[in-house]
Protein backbone atom coordinates (compact mmCIF):
# COMPACT_ATOMS: atom_id res chain seq x y z
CA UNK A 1 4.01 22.41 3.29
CA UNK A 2 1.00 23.87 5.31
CA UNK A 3 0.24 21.14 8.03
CA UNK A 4 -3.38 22.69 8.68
CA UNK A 5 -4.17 22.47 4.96
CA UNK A 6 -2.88 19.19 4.79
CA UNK A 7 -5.16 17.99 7.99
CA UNK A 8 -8.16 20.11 6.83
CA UNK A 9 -8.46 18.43 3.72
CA UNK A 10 -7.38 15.14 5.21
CA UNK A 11 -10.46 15.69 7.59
CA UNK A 12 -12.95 16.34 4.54
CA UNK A 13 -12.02 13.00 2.84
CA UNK A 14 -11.90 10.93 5.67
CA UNK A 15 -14.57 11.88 7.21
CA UNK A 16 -16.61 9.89 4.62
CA UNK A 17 -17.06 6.31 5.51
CA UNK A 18 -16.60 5.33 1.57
CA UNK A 19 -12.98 6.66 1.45
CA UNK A 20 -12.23 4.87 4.36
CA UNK A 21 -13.23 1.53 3.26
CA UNK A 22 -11.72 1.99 0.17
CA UNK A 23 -8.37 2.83 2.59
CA UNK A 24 -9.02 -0.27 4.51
CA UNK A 25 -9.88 -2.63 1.16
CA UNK A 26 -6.88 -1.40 -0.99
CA UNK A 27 -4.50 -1.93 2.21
CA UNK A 28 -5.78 -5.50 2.91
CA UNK A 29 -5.35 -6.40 -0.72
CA UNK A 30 -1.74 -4.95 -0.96
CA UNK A 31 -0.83 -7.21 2.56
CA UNK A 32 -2.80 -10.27 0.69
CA UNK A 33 -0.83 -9.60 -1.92
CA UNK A 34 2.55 -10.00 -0.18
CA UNK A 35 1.34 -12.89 1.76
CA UNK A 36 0.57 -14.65 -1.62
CA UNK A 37 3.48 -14.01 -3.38
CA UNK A 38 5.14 -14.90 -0.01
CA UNK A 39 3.42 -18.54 -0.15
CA UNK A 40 2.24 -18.81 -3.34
CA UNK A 41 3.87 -22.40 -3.91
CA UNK A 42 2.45 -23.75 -0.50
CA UNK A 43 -0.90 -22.23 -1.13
CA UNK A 44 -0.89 -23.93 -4.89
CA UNK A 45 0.33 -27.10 -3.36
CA UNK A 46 -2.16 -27.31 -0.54
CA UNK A 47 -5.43 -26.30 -2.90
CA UNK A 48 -4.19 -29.30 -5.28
CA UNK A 49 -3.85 -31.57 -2.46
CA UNK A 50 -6.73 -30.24 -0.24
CA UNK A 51 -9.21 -28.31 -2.29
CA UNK A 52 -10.24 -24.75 -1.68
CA UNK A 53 -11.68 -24.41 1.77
CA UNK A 54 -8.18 -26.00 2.92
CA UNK A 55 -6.00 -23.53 0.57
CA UNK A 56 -8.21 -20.53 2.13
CA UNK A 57 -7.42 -21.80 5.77
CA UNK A 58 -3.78 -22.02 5.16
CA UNK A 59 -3.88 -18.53 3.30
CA UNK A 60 -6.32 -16.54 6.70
CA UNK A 61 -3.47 -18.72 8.78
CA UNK A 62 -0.60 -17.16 6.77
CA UNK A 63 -2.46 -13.24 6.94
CA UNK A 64 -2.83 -13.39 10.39
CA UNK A 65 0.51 -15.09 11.38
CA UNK A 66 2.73 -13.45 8.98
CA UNK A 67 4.08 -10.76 12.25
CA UNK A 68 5.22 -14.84 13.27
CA UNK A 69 7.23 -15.47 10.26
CA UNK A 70 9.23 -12.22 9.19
CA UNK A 71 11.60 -9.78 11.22
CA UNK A 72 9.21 -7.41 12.78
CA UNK A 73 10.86 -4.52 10.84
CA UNK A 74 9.54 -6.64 7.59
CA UNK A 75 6.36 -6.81 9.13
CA UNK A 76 5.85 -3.37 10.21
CA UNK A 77 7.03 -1.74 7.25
CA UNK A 78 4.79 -4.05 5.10
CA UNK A 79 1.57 -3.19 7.59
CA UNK A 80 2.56 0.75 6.73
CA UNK A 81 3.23 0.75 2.94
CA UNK A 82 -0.43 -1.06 2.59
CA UNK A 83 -2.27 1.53 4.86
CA UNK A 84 0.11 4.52 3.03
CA UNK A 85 -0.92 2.95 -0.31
CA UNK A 86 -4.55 2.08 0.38
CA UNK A 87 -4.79 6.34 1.53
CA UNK A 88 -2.84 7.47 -1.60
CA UNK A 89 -5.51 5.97 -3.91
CA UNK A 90 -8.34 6.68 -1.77
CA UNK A 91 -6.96 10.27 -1.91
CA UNK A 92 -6.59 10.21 -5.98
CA UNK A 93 -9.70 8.56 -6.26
CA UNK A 94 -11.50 11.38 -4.07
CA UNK A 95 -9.63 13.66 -7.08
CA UNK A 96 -10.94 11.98 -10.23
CA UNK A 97 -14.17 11.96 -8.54
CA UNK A 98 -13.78 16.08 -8.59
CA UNK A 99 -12.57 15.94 -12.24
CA UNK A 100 -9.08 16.49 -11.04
CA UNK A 101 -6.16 14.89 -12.54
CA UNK A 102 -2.44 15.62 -11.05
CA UNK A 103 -0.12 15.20 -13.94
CA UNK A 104 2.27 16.48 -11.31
CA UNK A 105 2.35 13.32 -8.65
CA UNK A 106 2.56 11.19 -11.98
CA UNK A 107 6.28 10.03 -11.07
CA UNK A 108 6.34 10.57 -7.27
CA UNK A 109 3.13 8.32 -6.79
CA UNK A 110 4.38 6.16 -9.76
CA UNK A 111 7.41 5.24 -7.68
CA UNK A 112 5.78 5.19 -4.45
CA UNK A 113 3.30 2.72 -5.66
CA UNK A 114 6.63 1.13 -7.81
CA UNK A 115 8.44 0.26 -4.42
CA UNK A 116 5.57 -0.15 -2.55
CA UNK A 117 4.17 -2.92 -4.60
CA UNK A 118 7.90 -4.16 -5.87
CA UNK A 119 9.50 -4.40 -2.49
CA UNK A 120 7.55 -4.09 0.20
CA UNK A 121 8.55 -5.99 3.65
CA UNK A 122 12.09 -7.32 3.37
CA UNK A 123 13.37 -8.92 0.33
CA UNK A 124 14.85 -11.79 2.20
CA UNK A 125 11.53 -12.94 3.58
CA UNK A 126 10.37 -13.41 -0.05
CA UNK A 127 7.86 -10.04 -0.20
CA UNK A 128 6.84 -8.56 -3.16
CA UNK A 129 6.83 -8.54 -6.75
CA UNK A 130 10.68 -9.04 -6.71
CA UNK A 131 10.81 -12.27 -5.15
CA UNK A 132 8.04 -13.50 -7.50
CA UNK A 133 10.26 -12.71 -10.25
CA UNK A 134 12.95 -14.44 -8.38
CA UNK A 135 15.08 -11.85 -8.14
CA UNK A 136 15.31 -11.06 -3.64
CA UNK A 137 18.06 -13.26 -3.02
CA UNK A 138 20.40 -12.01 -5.54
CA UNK A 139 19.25 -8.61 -4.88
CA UNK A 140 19.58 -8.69 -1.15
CA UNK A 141 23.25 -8.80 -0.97
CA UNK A 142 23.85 -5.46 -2.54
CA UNK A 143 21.24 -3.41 0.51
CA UNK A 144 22.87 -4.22 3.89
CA UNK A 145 19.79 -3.55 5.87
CA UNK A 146 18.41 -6.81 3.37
CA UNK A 147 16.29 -4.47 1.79
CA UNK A 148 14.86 -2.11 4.49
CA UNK A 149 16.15 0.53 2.82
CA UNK A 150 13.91 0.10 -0.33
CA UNK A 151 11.01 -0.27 2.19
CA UNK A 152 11.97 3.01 4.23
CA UNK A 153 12.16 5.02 0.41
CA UNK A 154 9.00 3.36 -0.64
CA UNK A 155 7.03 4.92 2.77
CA UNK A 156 8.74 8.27 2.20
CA UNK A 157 7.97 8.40 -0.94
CA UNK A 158 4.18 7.60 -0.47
CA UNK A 159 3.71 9.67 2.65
CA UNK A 160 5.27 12.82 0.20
CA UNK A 161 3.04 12.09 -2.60
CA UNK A 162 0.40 11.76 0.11
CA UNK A 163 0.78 15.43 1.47
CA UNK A 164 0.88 16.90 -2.18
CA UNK A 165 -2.40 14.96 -3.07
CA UNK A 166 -3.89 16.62 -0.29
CA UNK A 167 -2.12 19.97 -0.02
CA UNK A 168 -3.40 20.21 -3.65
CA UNK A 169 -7.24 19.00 -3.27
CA UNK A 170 -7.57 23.23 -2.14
CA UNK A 171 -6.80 23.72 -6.04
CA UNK A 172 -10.38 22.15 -7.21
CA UNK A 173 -13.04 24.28 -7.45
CA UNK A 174 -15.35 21.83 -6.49
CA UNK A 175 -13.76 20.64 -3.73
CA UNK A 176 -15.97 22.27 -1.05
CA UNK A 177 -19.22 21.83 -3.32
CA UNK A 178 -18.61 18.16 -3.68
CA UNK A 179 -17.48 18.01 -0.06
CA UNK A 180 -21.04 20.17 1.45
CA UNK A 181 -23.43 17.91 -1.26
CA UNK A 182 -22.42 14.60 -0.09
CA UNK A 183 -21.68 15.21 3.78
């Protein structure tokens, strides 16, 4: 891969404030996400006994102390596949909004997003879309890092579909006009 393409191009997409908010907004979503799932029974419970205002509290309490509550390797890896994720779609959005559409990254960001979103975190502290369908404790036996592993793939896999996304934003013909028009 050509590292100076890769930072060029990161460079022209960035450097527009709308790509990264979008970044910042699909990464906070992905980590509320996981925090939900995480607590979605204690949330439910507390909104039926408290109302909303209390159920929000207890949710911002749970978002900003969730580093308290996992293994720090849970926590980190959780805090990396959101930002990874929230850049991959800024990145494909930034494409469609050329006309572009990568048949190629299809599977590689289909997986990426697959793990990121089914087993993010560790599956032992109840992240993901696996716990909510009950399946982490089962599961969690059969990885002997309790699901690390899945999380390490899961970044890989998005940081590669992240270089390709950008190595291939060179391919567009509009890429520069739509870049010089709206800088």
């Amino acid at each position: 891969m050509n590292t100076k393409i890769i930072i060029e191009n990161l460079k022209k997409v960035f450097s527009r404030a709308e790509y990264l908010i979008i970044t910042f907004i699909f990464a906070v979503l992905l980590y509320s996400l996981n925090v939900i799932i995480a607590s979605w029974r204690s949330l439910f419970s507390f909104y039926n006994s408290a109302g909303f205002s209390q159920a929000l509290q207890l949710f911002l309490d749970l978002f900003f102390g969730m580093y308290k509550t996992v293994k720090f390797s849970s926590f980190v890896s959780l805090v990396i596949i959101s930002v990874l994720f929230g850049i991959l779609l800024s990145l494909l959005l930034y494409k469609k909004n050329l006309g572009m559409n990568d048949k190629k990254l299809g599977a590689m960001g289909f997986f990426g997003f697959f793990l990121g979103i089914f087993a993010p975190g560790c599956m032992a502290c109840g992240f993901g879309v696996i716990s909510a369908l009950g399946l982490s404790a089962g599961i969690v036996s059969l990885f002997p890092y309790e699901g690390l592993e899945l999380s390490i793939l899961a970044i890989i896999i998005l940081i590669l579909a992240i270089f390709h996304t950008t190595k291939t934003l060179n391919t567009c013909p509009n890429v520069n006009k739509h870049y010089i028009n709206k800088k």
